[in-house]
Protein backbone atom coordinates (compact mmCIF):
# COMPACT_ATOMS: atom_id res chain seq x y z
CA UNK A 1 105.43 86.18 80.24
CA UNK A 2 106.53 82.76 80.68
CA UNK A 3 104.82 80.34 81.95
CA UNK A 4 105.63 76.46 83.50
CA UNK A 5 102.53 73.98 83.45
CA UNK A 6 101.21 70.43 84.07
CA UNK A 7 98.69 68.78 82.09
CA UNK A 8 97.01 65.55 82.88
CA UNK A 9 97.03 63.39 79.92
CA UNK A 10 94.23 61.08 78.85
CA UNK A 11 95.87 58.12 80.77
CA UNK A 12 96.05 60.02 83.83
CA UNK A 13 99.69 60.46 83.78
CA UNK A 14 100.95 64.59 84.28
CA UNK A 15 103.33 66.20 81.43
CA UNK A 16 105.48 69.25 82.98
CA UNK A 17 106.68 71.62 80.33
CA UNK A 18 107.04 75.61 79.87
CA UNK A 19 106.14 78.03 77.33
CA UNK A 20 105.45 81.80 76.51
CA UNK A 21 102.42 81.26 75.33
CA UNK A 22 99.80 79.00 77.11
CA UNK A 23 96.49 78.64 75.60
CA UNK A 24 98.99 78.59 72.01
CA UNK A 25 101.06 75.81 73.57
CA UNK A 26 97.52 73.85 75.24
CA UNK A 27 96.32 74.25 71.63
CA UNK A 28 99.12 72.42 69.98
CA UNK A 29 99.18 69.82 72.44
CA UNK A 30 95.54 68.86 72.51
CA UNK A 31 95.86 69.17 68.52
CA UNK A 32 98.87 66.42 68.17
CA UNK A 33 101.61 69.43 67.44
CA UNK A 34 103.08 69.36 70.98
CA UNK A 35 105.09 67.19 73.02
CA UNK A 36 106.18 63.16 71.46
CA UNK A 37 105.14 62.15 75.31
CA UNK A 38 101.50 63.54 74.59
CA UNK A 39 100.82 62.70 71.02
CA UNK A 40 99.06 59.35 72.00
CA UNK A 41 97.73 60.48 75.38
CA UNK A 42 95.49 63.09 73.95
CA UNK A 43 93.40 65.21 74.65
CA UNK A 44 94.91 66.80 77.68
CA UNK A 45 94.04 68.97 80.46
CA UNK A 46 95.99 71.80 82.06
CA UNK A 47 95.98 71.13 85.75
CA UNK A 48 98.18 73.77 87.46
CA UNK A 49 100.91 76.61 86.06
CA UNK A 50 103.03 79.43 86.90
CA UNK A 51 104.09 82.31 85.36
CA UNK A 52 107.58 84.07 85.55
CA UNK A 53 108.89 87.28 83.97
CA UNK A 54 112.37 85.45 83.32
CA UNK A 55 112.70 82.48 81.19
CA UNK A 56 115.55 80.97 82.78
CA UNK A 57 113.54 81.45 86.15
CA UNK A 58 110.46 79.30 84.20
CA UNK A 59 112.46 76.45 82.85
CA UNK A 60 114.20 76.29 86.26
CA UNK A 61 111.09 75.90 87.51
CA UNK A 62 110.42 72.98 85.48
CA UNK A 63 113.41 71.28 86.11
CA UNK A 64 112.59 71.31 89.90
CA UNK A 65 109.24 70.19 89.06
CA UNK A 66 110.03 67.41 86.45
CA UNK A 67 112.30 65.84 89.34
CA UNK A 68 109.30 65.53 92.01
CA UNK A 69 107.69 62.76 92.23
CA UNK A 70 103.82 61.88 91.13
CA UNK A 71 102.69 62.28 94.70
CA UNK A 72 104.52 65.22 94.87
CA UNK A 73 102.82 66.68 91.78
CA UNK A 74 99.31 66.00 93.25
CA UNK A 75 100.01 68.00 96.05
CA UNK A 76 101.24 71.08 94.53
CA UNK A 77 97.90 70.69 91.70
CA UNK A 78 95.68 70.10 94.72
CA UNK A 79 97.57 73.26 96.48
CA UNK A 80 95.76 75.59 93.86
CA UNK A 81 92.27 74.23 93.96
């Protein structure tokens, strides 16, 4: 499985990223092994994800959902709750 996600970061900003294994990649983030952009924003919390059988379908995904804007982000996180 593959899965996109958004975490919010300690400062309150949101980090989009995708992976194939998401309490591994959560893990490595909140222990300083993931993304540069998180390293000093620890810890983080995962706010909203997807999954997807296809990989390329995932990091599509994320491509559309790195270009939206904060507001835009919100929404889709508050669309799950």
């Amino acid at each position: 499985m593959n899965y996109v996600y958004l975490l919010r970061c300690s400062d309150d900003t949101l980090y989009c990223g995708w992976t194939t294994d998401l309490e591994a990649r959560i893990k490595a983030h909140n222990s300083g092994r993931g993304a540069k952009y998180t390293r000093p924003r620890l810890p983080v919390e995962l706010v909203y994800y997807e999954s997807f059988e296809d990989r390329h379908e995932a990091m599509s995904r994320e491509w559309k959902i790195k270009r939206l804007s904060r507001e835009e982000k919100l929404a889709l996180i508050r669309s799950t709750a």
